[in-house]
Protein backbone atom coordinates (compact mmCIF):
# COMPACT_ATOMS: atom_id res chain seq x y z
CA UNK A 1 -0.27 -172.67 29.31
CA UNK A 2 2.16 -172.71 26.39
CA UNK A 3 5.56 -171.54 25.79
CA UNK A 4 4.36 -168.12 24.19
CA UNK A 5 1.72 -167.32 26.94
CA UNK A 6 1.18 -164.45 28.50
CA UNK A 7 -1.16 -162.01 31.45
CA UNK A 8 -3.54 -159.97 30.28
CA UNK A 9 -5.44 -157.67 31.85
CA UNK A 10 -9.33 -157.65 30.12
CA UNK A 11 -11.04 -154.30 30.36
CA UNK A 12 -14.66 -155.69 29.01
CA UNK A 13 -16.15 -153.74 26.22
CA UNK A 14 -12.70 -151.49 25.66
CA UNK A 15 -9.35 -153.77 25.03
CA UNK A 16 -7.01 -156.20 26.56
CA UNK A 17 -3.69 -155.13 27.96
CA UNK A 18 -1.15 -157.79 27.27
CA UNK A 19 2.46 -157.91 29.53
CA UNK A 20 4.26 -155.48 28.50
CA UNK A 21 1.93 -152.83 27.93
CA UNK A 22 0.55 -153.64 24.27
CA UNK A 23 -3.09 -152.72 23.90
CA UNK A 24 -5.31 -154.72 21.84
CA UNK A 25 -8.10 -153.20 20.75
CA UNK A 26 -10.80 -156.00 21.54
CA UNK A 27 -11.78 -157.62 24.84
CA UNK A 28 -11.69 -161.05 25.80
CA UNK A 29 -15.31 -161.56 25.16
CA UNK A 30 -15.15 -160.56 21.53
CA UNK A 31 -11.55 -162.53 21.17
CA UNK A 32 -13.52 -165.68 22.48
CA UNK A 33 -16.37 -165.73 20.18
CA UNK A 34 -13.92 -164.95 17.07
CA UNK A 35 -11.65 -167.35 18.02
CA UNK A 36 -13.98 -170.42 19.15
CA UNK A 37 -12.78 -172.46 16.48
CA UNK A 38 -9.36 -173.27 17.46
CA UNK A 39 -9.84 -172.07 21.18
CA UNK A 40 -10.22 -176.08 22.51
CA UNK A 41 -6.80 -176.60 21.27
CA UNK A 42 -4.84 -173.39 22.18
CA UNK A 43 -5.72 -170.64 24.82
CA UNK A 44 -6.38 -167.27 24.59
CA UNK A 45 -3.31 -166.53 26.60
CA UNK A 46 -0.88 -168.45 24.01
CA UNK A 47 -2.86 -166.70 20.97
CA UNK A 48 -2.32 -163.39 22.45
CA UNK A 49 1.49 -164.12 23.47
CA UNK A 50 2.11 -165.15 19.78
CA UNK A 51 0.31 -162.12 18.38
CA UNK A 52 2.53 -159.75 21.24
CA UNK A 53 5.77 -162.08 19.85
CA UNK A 54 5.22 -161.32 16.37
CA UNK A 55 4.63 -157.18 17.19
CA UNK A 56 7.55 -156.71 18.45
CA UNK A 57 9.76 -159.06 16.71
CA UNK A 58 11.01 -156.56 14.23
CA UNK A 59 12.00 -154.07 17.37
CA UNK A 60 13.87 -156.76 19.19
CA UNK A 61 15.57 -157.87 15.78
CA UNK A 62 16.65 -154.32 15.58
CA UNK A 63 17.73 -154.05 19.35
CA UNK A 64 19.96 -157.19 19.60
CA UNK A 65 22.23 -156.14 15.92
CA UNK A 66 22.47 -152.65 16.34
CA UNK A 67 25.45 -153.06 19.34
CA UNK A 68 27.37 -156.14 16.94
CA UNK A 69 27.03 -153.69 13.86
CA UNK A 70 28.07 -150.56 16.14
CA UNK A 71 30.62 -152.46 16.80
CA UNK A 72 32.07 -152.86 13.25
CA UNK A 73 30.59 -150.06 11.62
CA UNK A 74 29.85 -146.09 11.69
CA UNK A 75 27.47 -144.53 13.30
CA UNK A 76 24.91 -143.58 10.19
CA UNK A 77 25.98 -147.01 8.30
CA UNK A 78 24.18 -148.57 11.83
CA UNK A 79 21.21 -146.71 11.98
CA UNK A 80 20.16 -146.61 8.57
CA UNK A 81 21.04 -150.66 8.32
CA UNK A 82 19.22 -151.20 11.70
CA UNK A 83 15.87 -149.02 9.92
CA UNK A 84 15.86 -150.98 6.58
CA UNK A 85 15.88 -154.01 8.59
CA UNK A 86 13.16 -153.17 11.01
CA UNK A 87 11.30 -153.04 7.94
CA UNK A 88 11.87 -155.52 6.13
CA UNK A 89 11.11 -157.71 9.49
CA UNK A 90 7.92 -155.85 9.80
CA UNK A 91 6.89 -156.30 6.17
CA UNK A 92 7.50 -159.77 6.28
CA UNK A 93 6.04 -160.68 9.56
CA UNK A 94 2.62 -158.87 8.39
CA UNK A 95 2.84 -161.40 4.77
CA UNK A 96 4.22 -164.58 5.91
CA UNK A 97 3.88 -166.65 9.19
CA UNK A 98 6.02 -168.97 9.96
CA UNK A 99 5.37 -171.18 13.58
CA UNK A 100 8.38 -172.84 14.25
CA UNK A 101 10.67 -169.42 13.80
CA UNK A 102 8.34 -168.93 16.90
CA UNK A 103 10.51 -171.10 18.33
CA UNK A 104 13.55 -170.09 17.12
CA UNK A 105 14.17 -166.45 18.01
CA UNK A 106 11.95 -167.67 21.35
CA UNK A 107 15.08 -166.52 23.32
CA UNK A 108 16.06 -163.87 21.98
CA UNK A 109 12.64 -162.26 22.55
CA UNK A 110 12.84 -158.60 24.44
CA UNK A 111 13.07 -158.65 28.37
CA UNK A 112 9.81 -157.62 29.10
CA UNK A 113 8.44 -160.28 27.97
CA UNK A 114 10.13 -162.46 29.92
């Protein structure tokens, strides 16, 4: 297992529940076949990790600079900075992706996911 794996729990023929309660909308089986390419060199577990790293990156981007810019800032400057960057994150992460920032914000990753 790799540094981005994660449990799931495979309901066959519905969707797998990843840790932390995201729902994918295929089961194992149907991940498996699609990904039989690449799946001798990484594991399902570290492909669905990734894919539950880069959903909620844009949330847990949000989360950690909302208290620093509370901090400095108003109120409404916060919340409206904290929503144009949640989507700017989320607009980006759907266009470009990048491996090694993977690796990066690894730590800063939301708790649970830990």
């Amino acid at each position: 297992m790799g540094l981005f794996s994660v449990d799931y729990n495979n309901v066959p023929g519905k969707c797998i529940y990843a840790k932390g309660g995201l729902k994918f909308r295929a089961d194992e089986e149907s991940l498996s076949r699609y990904f039989a390419p690449i799946l001798p060199h990484v594991s399902l577990n570290d492909l669905i990790g990734e894919a539950v790293f880069w959903i909620l990156l844009q949330s847990t981007i949000a989360i950690w600079i909302f208290p620093f810019l509370l901090y400095t800032h108003g109120i409404l400057y916060v919340i409206v900075v904290s929503i144009i960057l949640y989507l700017i994150v989320a607009i980006v992460s759907l266009l470009v992706y990048i491996r090694p920032m993977n690796y990066i914000v690894f730590f800063y990753r939301t708790p649970s996911l830990k």
